[in-house]
Protein backbone atom coordinates (compact mmCIF):
# COMPACT_ATOMS: atom_id res chain seq x y z
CA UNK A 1 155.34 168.14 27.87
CA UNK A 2 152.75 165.96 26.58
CA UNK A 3 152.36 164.09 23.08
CA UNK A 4 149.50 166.06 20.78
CA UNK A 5 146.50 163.65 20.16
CA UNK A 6 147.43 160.93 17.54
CA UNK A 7 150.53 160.87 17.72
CA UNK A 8 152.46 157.58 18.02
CA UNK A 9 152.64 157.22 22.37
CA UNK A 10 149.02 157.94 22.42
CA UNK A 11 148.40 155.76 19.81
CA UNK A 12 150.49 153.05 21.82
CA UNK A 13 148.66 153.82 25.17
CA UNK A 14 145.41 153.75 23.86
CA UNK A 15 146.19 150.11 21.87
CA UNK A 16 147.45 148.72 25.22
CA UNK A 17 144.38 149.97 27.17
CA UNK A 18 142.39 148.10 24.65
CA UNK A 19 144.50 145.01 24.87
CA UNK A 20 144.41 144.93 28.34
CA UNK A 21 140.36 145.46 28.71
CA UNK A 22 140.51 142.29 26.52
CA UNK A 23 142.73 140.37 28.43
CA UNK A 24 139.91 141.13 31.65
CA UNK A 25 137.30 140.01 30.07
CA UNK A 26 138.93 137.07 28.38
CA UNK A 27 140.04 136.22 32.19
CA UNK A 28 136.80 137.15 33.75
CA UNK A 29 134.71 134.84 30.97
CA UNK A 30 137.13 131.81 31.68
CA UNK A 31 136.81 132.49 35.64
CA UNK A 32 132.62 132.25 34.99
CA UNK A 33 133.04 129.45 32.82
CA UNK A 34 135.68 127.24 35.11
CA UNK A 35 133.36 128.22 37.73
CA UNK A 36 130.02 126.64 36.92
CA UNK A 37 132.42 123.42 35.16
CA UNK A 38 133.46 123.38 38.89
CA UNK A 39 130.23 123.94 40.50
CA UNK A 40 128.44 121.27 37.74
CA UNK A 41 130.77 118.84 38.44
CA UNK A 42 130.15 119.12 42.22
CA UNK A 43 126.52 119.27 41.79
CA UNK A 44 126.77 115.48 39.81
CA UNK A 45 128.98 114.02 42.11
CA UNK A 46 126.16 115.50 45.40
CA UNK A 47 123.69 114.00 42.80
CA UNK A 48 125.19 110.31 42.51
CA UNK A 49 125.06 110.12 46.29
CA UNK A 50 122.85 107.44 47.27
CA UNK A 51 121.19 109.33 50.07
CA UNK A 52 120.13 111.91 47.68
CA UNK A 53 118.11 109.90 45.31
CA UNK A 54 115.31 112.11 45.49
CA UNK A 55 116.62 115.07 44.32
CA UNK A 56 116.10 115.58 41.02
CA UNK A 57 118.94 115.56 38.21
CA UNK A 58 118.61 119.53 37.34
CA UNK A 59 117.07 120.77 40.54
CA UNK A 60 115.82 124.37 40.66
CA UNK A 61 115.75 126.41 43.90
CA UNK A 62 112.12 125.55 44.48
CA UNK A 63 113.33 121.84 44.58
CA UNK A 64 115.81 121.98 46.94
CA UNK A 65 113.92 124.59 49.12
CA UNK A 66 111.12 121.97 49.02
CA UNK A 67 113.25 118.78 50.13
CA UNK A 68 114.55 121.00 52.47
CA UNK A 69 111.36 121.36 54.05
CA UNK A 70 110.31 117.70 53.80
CA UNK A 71 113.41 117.04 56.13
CA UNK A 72 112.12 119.97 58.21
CA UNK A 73 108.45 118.80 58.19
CA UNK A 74 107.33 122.00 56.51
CA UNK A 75 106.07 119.98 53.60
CA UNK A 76 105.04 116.33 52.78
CA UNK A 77 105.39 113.74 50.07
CA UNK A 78 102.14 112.43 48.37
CA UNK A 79 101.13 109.30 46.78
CA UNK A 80 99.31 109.87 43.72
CA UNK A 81 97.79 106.41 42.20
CA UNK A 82 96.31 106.64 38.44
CA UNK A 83 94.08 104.88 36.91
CA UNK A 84 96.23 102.71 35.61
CA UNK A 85 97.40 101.28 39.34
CA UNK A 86 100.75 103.01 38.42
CA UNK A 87 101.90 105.48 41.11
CA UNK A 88 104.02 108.51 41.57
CA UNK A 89 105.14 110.56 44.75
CA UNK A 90 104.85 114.28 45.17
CA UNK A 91 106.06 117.06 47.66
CA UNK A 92 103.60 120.08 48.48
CA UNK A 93 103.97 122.23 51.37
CA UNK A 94 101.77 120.85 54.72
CA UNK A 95 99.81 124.39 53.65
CA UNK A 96 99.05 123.17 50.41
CA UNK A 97 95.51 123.78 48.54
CA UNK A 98 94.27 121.25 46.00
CA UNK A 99 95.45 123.80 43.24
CA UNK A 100 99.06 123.45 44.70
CA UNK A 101 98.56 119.13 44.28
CA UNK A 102 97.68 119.61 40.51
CA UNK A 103 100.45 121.76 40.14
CA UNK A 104 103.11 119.69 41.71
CA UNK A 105 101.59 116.51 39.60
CA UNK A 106 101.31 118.83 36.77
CA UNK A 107 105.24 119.34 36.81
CA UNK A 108 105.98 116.10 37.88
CA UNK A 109 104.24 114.56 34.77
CA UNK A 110 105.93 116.80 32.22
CA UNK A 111 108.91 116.36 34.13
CA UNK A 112 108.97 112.83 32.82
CA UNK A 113 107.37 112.63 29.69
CA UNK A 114 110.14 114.93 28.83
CA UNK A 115 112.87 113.11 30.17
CA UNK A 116 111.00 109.61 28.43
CA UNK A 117 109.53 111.22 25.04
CA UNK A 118 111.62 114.67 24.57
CA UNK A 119 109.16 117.58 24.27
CA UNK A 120 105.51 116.98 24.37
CA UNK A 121 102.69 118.90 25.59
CA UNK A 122 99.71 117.98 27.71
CA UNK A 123 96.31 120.17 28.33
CA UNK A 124 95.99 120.31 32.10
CA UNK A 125 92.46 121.96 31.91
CA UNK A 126 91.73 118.90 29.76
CA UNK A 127 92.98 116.22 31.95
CA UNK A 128 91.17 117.85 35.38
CA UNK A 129 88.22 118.22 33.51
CA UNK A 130 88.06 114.72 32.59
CA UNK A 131 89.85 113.36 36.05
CA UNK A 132 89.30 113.62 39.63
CA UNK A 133 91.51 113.44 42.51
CA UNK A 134 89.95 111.39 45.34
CA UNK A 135 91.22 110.87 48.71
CA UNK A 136 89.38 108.00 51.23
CA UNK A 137 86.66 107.55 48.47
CA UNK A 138 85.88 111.61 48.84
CA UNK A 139 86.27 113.84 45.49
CA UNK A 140 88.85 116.60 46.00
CA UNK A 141 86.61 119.34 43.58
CA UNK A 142 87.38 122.79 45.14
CA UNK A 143 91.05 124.01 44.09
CA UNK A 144 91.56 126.36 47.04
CA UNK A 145 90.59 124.10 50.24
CA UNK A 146 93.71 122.94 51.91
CA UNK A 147 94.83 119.22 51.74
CA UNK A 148 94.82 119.18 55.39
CA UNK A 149 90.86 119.79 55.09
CA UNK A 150 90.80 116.38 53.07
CA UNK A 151 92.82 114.89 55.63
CA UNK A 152 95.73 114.66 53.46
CA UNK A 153 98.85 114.16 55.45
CA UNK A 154 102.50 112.85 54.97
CA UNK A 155 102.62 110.08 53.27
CA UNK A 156 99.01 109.94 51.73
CA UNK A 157 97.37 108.62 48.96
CA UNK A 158 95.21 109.91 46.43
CA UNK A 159 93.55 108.26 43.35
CA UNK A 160 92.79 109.46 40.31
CA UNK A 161 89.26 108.68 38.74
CA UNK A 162 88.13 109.23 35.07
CA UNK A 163 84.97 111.74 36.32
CA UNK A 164 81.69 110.37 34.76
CA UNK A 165 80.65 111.46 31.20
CA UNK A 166 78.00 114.12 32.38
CA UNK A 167 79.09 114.80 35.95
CA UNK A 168 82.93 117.03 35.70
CA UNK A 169 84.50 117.20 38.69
């Protein structure tokens, strides 16, 4: 009938079984890993295409999902102008609050001081306590009021001002 436990076809089934469960995950970790080369390489070569210049070099599904709705009119690109005269564009949602404009220049700042500078770290609270955003000469102070209240629109502008030493924004 059948072998008794341990002995030497058990043994050899049981070895094989092993060997085999290996082999799967061997061939399942170098199907994962040819994958993402595959879809990396892809992504770079969508990347180097002229006509996607503003998509950013390691986008994240928030990215894309927000281009996507730039070309859909869901969202619009703002101008933001520092101090400096230097200026910088920025994508919020046409729904956007004030809060949602800091944030997006928030990441877009850190974005590229670290791909400039390598890790470095900037206090937000510090810089909008001791900047404004203005739009048309008018301070943008409360966070949760909509762009659109401020007139903001596609293609806007807004300035940055250094807020005066007793008055915060």
């Amino acid at each position: 009938m059948g072998s008794p436990p341990g002995s030497l076809p058990n043994l050899y089934f049981s070895k094989q079984m092993e060997i085999g469960s290996q082999n799967e995950e061997v061939v399942a970790y170098n199907s994962s890993t040819a994958k993402k080369a595959r879809l990396q390489a892809t992504l770079s070569a969508l990347l180097d295409d002229p006509l996607l210049f503003d998509v950013p070099r390691k986008p994240t599904l928030v990215d894309v999902d927000t281009l996507i709705n730039m070309e859909l009119g869901s969202a619009m690109k703002v101008t933001v102008v520092k101090v400096d005269t230097t200026s910088f564009d920025v994508t919020v949602f046409n729904s956007a609050t004030l809060k949602d404009l800091k944030s997006a220049i928030s990441k877009k700042i850190n974005e590229v001081e670290q791909a400039q500078m390598g890790h470095r770290f900037i206090s937000w609270r510090h810089v909008w306590n001791n900047f404004c955003l203005s739009h048309q000469n008018e301070k943008l102070i409360d966070d949760k009021s909509l762009l659109a209240a401020f007139g903001i629109r596609n293609n806007s502008k807004v300035n940055s001002l250094l807020s005066d030493a007793y008055q915060h924004c």
